[in-house]
Protein backbone atom coordinates (compact mmCIF):
# COMPACT_ATOMS: atom_id res chain seq x y z
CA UNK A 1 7.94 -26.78 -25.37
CA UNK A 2 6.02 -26.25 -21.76
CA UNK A 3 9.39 -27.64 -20.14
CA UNK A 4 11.47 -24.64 -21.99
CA UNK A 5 8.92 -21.84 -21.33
CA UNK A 6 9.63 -22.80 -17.10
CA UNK A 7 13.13 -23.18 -17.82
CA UNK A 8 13.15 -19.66 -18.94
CA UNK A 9 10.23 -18.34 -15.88
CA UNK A 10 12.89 -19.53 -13.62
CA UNK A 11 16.46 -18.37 -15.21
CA UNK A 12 14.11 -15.06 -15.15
CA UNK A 13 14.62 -14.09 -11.66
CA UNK A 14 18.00 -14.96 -11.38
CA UNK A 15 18.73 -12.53 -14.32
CA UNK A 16 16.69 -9.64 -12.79
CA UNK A 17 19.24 -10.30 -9.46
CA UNK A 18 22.04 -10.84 -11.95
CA UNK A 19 20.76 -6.78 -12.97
CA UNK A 20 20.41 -5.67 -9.67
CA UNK A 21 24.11 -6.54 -8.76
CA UNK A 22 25.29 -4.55 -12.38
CA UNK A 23 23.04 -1.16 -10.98
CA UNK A 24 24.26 -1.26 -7.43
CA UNK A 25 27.74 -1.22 -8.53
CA UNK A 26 29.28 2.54 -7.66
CA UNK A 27 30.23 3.28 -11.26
CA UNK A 28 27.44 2.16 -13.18
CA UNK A 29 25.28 3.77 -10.03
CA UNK A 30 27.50 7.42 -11.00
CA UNK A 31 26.93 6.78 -14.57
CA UNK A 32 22.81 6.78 -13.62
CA UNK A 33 23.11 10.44 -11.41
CA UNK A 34 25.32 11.80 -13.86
CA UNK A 35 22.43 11.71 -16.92
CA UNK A 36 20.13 12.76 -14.36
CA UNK A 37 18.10 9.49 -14.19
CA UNK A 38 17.84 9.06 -10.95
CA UNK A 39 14.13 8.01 -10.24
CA UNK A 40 14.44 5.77 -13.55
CA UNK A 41 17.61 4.09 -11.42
CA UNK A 42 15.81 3.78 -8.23
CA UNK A 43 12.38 1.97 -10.07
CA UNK A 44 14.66 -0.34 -11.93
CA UNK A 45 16.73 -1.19 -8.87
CA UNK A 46 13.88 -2.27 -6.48
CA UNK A 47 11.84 -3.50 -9.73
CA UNK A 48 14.56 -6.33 -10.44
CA UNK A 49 15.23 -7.09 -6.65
CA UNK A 50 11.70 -7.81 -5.90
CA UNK A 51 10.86 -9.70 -9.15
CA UNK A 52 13.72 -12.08 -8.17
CA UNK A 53 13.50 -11.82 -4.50
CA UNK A 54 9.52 -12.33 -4.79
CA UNK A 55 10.52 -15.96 -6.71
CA UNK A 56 12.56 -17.23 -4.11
CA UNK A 57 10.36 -16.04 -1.36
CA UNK A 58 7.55 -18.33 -2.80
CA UNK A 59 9.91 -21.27 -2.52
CA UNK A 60 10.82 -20.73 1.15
CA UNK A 61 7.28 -20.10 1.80
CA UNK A 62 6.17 -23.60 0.61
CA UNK A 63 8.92 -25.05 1.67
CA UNK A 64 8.11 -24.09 5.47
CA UNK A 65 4.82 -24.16 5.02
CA UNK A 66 3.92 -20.62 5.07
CA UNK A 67 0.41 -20.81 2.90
CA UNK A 68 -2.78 -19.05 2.93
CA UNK A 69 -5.72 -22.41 2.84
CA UNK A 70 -8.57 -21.43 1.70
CA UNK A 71 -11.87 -20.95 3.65
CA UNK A 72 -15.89 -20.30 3.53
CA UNK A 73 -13.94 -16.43 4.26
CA UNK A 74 -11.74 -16.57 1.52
CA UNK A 75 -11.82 -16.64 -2.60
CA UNK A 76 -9.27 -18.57 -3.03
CA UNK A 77 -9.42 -22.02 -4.48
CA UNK A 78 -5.97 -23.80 -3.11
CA UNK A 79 -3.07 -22.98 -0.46
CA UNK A 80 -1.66 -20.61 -1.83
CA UNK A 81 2.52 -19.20 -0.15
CA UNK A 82 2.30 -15.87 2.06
CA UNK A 83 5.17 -13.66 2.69
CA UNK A 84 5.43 -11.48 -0.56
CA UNK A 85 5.66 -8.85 1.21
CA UNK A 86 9.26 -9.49 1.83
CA UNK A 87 9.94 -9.38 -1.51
CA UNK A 88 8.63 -5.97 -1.69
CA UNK A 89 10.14 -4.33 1.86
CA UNK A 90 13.42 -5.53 0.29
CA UNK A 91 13.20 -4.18 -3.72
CA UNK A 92 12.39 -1.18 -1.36
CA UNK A 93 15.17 -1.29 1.17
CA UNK A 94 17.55 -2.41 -1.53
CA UNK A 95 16.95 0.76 -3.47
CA UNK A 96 16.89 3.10 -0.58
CA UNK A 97 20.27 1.83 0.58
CA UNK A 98 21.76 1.86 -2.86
CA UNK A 99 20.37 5.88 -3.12
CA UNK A 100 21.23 6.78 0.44
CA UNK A 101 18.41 8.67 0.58
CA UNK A 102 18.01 9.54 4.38
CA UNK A 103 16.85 12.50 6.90
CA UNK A 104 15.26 11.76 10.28
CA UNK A 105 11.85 11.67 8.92
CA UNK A 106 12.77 8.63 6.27
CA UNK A 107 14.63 7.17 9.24
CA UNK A 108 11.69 6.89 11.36
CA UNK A 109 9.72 5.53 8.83
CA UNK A 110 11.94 2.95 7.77
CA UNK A 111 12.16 1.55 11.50
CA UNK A 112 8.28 1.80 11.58
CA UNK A 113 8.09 -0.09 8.62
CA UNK A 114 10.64 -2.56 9.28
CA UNK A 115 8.92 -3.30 13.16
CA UNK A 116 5.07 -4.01 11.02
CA UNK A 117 6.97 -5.90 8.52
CA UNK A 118 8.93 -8.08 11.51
CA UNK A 119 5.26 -8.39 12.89
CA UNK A 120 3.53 -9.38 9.71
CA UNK A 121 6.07 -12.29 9.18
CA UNK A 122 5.26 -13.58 12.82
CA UNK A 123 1.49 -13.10 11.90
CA UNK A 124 2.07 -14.80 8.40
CA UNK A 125 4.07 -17.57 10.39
CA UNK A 126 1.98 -18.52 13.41
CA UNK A 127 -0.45 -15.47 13.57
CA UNK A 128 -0.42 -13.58 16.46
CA UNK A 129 -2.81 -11.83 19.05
CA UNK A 130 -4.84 -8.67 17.62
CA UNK A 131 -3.40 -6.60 20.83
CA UNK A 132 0.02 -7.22 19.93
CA UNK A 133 -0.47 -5.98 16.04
CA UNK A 134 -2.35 -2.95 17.28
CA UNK A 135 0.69 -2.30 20.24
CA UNK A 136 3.31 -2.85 17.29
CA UNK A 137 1.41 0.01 15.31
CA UNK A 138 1.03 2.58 18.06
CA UNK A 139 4.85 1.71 18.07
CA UNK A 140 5.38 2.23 14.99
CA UNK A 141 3.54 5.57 14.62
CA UNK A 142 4.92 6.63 17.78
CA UNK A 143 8.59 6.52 16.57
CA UNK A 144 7.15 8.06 13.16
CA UNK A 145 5.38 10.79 15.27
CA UNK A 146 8.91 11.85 17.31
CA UNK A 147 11.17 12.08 14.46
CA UNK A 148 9.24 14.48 13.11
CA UNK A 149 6.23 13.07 11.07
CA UNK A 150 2.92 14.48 11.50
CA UNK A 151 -0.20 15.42 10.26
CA UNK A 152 -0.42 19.24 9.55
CA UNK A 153 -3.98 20.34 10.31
CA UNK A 154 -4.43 21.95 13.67
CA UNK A 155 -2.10 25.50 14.04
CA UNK A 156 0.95 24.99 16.58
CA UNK A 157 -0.68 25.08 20.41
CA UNK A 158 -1.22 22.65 23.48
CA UNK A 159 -4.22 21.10 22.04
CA UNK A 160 -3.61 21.74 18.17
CA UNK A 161 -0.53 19.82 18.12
CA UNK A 162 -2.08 17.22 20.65
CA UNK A 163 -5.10 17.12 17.91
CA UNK A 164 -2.52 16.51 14.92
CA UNK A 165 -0.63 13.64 16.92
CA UNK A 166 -4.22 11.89 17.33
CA UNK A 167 -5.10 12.32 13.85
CA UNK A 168 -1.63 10.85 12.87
CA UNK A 169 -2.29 7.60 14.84
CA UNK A 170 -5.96 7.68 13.43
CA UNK A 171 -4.89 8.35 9.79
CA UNK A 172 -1.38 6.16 9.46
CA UNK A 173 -2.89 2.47 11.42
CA UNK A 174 -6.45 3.35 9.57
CA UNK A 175 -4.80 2.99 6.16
CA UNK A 176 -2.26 0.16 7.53
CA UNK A 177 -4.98 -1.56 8.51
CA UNK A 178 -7.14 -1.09 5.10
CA UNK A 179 -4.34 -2.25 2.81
CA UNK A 180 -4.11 -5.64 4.86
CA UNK A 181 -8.50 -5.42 4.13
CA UNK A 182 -7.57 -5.44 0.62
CA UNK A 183 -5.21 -8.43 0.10
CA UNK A 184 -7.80 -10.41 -0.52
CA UNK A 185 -8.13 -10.79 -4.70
CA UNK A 186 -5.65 -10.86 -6.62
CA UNK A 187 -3.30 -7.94 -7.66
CA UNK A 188 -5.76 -5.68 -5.51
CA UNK A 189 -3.49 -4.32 -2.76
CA UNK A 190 -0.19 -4.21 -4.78
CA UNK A 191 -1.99 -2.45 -7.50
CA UNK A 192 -3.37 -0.07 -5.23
CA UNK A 193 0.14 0.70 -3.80
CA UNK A 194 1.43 1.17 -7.40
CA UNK A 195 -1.33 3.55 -7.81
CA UNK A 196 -1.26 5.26 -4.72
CA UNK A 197 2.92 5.87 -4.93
CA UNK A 198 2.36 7.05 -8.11
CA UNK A 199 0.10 9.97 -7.60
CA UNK A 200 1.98 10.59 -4.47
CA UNK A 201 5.30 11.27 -6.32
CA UNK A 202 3.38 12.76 -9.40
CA UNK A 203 2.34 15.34 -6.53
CA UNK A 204 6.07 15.14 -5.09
CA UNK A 205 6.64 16.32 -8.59
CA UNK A 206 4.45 19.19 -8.42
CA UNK A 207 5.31 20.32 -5.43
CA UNK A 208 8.99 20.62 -6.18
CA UNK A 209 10.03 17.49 -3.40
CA UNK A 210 12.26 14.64 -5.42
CA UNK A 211 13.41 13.34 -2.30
CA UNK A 212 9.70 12.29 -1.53
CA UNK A 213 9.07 11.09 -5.10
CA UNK A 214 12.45 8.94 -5.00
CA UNK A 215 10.84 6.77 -1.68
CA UNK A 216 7.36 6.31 -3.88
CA UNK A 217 9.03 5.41 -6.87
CA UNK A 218 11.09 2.30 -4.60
CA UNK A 219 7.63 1.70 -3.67
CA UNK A 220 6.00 1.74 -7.46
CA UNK A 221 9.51 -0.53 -8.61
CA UNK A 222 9.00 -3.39 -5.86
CA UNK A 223 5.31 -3.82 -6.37
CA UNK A 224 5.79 -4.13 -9.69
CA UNK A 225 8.19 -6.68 -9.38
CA UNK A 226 6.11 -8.90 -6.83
CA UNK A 227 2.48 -8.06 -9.12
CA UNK A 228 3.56 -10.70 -11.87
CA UNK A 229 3.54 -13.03 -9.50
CA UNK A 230 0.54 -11.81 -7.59
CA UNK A 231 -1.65 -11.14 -11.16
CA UNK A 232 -1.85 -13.73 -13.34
CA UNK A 233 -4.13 -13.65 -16.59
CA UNK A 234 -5.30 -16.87 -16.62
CA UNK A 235 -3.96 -18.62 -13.13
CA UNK A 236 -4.44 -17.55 -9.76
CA UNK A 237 -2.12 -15.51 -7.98
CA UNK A 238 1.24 -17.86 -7.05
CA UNK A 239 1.95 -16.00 -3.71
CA UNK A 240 0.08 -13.32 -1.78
CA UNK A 241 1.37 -10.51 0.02
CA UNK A 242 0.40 -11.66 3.76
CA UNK A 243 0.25 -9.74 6.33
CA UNK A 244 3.96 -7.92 5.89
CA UNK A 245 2.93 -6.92 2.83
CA UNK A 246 0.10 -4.91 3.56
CA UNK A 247 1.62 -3.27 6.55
CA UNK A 248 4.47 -2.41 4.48
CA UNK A 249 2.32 -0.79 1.70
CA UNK A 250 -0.12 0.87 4.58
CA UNK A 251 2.15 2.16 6.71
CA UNK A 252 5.04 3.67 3.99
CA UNK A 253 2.48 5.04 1.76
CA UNK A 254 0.31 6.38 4.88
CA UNK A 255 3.58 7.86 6.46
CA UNK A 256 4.90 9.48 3.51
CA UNK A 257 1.45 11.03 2.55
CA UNK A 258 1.77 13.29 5.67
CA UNK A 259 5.14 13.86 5.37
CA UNK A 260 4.70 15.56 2.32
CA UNK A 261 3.95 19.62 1.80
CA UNK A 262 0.96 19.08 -1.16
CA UNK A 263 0.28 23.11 -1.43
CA UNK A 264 1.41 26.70 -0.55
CA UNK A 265 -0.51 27.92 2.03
CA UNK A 266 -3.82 26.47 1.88
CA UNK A 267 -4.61 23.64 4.63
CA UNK A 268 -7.56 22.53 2.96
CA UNK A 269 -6.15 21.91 -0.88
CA UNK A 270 -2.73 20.13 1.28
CA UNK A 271 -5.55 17.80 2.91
CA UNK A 272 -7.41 17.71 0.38
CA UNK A 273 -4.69 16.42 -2.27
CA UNK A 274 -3.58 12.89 -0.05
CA UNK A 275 -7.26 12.65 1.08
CA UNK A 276 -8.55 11.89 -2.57
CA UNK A 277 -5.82 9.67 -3.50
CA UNK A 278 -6.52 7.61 -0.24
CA UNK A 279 -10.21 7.69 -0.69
CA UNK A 280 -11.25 4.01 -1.58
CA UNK A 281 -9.36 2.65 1.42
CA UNK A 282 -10.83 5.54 3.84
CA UNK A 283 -14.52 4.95 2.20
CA UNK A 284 -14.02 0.91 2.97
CA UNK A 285 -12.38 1.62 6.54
CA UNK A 286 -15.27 3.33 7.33
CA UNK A 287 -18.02 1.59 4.96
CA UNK A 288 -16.85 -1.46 7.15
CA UNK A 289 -16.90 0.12 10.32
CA UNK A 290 -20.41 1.66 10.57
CA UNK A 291 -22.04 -1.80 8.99
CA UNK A 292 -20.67 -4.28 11.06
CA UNK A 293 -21.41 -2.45 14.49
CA UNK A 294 -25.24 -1.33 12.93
CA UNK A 295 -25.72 -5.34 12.64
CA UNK A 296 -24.13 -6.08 15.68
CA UNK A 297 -21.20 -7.87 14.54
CA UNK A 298 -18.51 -5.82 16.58
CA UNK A 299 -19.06 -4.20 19.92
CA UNK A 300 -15.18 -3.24 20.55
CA UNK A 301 -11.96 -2.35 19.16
CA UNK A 302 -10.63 -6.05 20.12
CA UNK A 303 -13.61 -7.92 17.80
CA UNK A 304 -13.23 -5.12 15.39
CA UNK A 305 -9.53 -5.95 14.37
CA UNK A 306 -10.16 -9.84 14.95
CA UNK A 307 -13.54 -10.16 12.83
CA UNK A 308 -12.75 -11.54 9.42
CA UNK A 309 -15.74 -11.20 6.61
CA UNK A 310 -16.69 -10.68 2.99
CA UNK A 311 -17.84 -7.54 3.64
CA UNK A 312 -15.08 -5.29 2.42
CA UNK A 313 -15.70 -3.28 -1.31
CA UNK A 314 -13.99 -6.13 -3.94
CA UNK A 315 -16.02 -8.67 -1.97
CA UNK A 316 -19.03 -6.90 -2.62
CA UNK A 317 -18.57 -5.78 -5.80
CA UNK A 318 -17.22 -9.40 -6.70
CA UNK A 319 -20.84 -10.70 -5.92
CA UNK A 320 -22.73 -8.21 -8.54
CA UNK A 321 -20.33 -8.13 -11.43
CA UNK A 322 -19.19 -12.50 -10.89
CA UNK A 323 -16.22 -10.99 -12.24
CA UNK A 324 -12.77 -11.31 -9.61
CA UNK A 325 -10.23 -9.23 -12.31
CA UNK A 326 -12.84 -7.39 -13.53
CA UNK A 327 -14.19 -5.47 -9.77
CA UNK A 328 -10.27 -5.23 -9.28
CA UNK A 329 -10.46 -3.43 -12.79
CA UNK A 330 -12.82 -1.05 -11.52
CA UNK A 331 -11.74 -0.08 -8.07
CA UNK A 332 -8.29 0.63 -10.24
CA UNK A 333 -10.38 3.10 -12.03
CA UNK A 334 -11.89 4.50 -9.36
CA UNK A 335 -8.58 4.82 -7.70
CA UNK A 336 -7.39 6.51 -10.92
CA UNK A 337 -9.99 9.41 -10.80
CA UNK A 338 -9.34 10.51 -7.59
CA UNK A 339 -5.92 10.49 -7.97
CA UNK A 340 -6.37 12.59 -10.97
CA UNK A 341 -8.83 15.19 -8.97
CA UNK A 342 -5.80 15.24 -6.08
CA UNK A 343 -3.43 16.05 -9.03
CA UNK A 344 -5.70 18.84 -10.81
CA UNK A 345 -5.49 20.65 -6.88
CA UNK A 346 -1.84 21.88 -7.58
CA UNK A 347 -2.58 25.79 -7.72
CA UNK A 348 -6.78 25.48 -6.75
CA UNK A 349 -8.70 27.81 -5.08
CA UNK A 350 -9.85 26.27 -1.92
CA UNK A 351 -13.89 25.69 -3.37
CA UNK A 352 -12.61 23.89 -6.06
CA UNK A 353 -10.94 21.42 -2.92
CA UNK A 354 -14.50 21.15 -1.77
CA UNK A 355 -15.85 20.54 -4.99
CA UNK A 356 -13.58 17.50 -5.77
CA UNK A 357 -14.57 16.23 -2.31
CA UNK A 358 -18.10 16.26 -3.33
CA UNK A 359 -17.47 14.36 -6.64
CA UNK A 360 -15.39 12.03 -4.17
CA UNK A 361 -18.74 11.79 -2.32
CA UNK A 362 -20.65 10.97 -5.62
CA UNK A 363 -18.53 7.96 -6.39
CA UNK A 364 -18.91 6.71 -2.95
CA UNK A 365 -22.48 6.85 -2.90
CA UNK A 366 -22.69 5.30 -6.49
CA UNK A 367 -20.49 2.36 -5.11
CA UNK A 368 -22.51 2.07 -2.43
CA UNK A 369 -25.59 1.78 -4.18
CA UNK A 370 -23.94 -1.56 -5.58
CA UNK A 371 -22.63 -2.46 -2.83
CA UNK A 372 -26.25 -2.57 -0.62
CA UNK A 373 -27.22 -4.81 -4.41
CA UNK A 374 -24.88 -6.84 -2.93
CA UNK A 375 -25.59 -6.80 0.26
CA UNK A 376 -29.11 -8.03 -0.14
CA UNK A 377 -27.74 -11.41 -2.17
């Protein structure tokens, strides 16, 4: 009986590429535009490619020897293959390609994602120096930043748009950098992405952009097919993201968040809107941040990107509730809320902006509360 349930895992992926083949082909591809299904076509196209891309991954990963051993820094019990993130650039890529969905802003985040994910595959190989993943994002954002991505704050002038193009760089390798913080339990950061795309095109929706909500569902579609793989019930995850991964997530989901227009006319409710459904990884960038230099443990950028710890939120929260699925559970939920609050901003009134930032503020000091419990064991 066991031997026929992993006969069937593995004919499994080769039917969801088997799929993939059927959708890409131009009339069945027609058939999909022509009932006006198009998101439904993209999701199910990068859904199949990564869940069968994400299975062969894992073999070339062990086969080379690309694993994640575990560590007094890690939770993990054995080695366990890296490079998912692969799996999920391609469902991606796949379904992008398939949808020709292109403009110079897409373009220049698709080569910025494609230079992190190159990176992240050296990094997941034979790891690399912390100045040359920092000089790859600045790289990365800088291509982002000339084809026409950027955050919207500051009004057009010498210094406003010189203050925008700092807050991009701040903003897109800040949450690059906190998705890679938060591959480390299982499901955690490809959850998050799911999450994250899928308030971003619920807000695409809103705001009357399909062309943005097409690029988060082909986000939403690969993570799903790498997360059963990644989430497991009653095992531990089979393959992790690595590095690729969560510069892949970070960086497209960062990128896309400012290339967005979230509301008419009001700066405040536009920043408001990504803001909230960004907040857990901006509250543990920053949680992170102020701790470890307070007790000395970083003095400068360089230590900053190179210390590894259990200091980050699902660490913490891992130590009060002894529960791994259960604090990923939560920081879903919390994830959830806010992205409901950004979603309730469509046609507010800029106080009501400031007053979901102050409930934002409430959770954050409630989690923080537990995370100072753990702190102290």
């Amino acid at each position: 009986m066991k031997t026929e349930i992993k006969t069937e895992r593995k004919i499994l992926p080769y039917m969801a590429l088997i799929i993939t083949l059927v959708l890409i082909t131009p009339s069945i591809r027609s058939s999909w535009f022509m009932w006006g299904n198009r998101w439904l076509y993209i999701l199910l196209s990068s859904f199949f490619l990564s869940y069968g891309l994400t299975y062969l991954v894992r073999g070339w990963a062990i086969r080379i020897g690309a694993l994640d051993y575990p560590n007094q820094r890690k939770i993990h019990q054995k080695p366990t293959p890296l490079l998912g993130g692969i799996a999920i650039y391609l469902g991606f890529m796949g379904a992008v390609l398939a949808n020709s969905i292109f403009t110079r802003e897409v373009v220049g985040i698709i080569i910025g994602i494609s230079l992190l994910v190159f990176i992240g595959i050296i990094d997941d190989l034979r790891g690399i120096k912390s100045w040359l993943k920092i000089s790859a994002q600045v790289v990365a954002v800088s291509v982002v930043i000339i084809l026409g991505v950027t955050v919207k704050v500051f009004p057009s002038s010498i210094l406003g748009n010189l203050g925008n193009i700092i807050l991009t760089y701040l903003w897109i390798m800040g949450i690059t950098n906190a998705f890679n913080f938060f591959d480390g339990m299982d499901g955690l950061a490809a959850g998050l992405g799911i999450i994250t795309a899928f308030f971003l095109s619920v807000l695409a929706l809103q705001t009357s952009q399909p062309f943005l909500g097409w690029l988060c569902v082909a986000i939403i579609g690969g993570c799903l097919g790498f997360l059963p793989y990644n989430f497991r019930l009653r095992k531990p995850a089979s393959i992790f993201l690595g590095d690729s991964g969560g510069a892949f997530l970070g960086f497209g989901l960062s990128s896309l968040a400012i290339m967005g227009e979230w509301a008419d006319n009001n700066p405040i409710v536009s920043l408001t809107a990504p803001v909230l459904i960004f907040w857990v990884f901006i509250f543990d960038m920053t949680y992170i941040t102020i701790s470890r230099i307070a007790n000395g443990k970083v003095a400068n950028l360089k230590e900053w990107v190179e210390h590894v710890d259990k200091d980050h939120l699902h660490h913490r929260l891992a130590l009060v509730l002894n529960n791994g699925k259960l604090t990923v559970s939560i920081i879903f939920l919390i994830t959830i809320c806010l992205g409901l609050s950004a979603t309730a901003l469509r046609y507010a009134r800029t106080i009501d902006a400031l007053l979901l930032i102050l409930q934002a503020v409430i959770i954050v000091a409630l989690v923080s509360i537990l995370q100072r419990k753990a702190a102290h064991r």
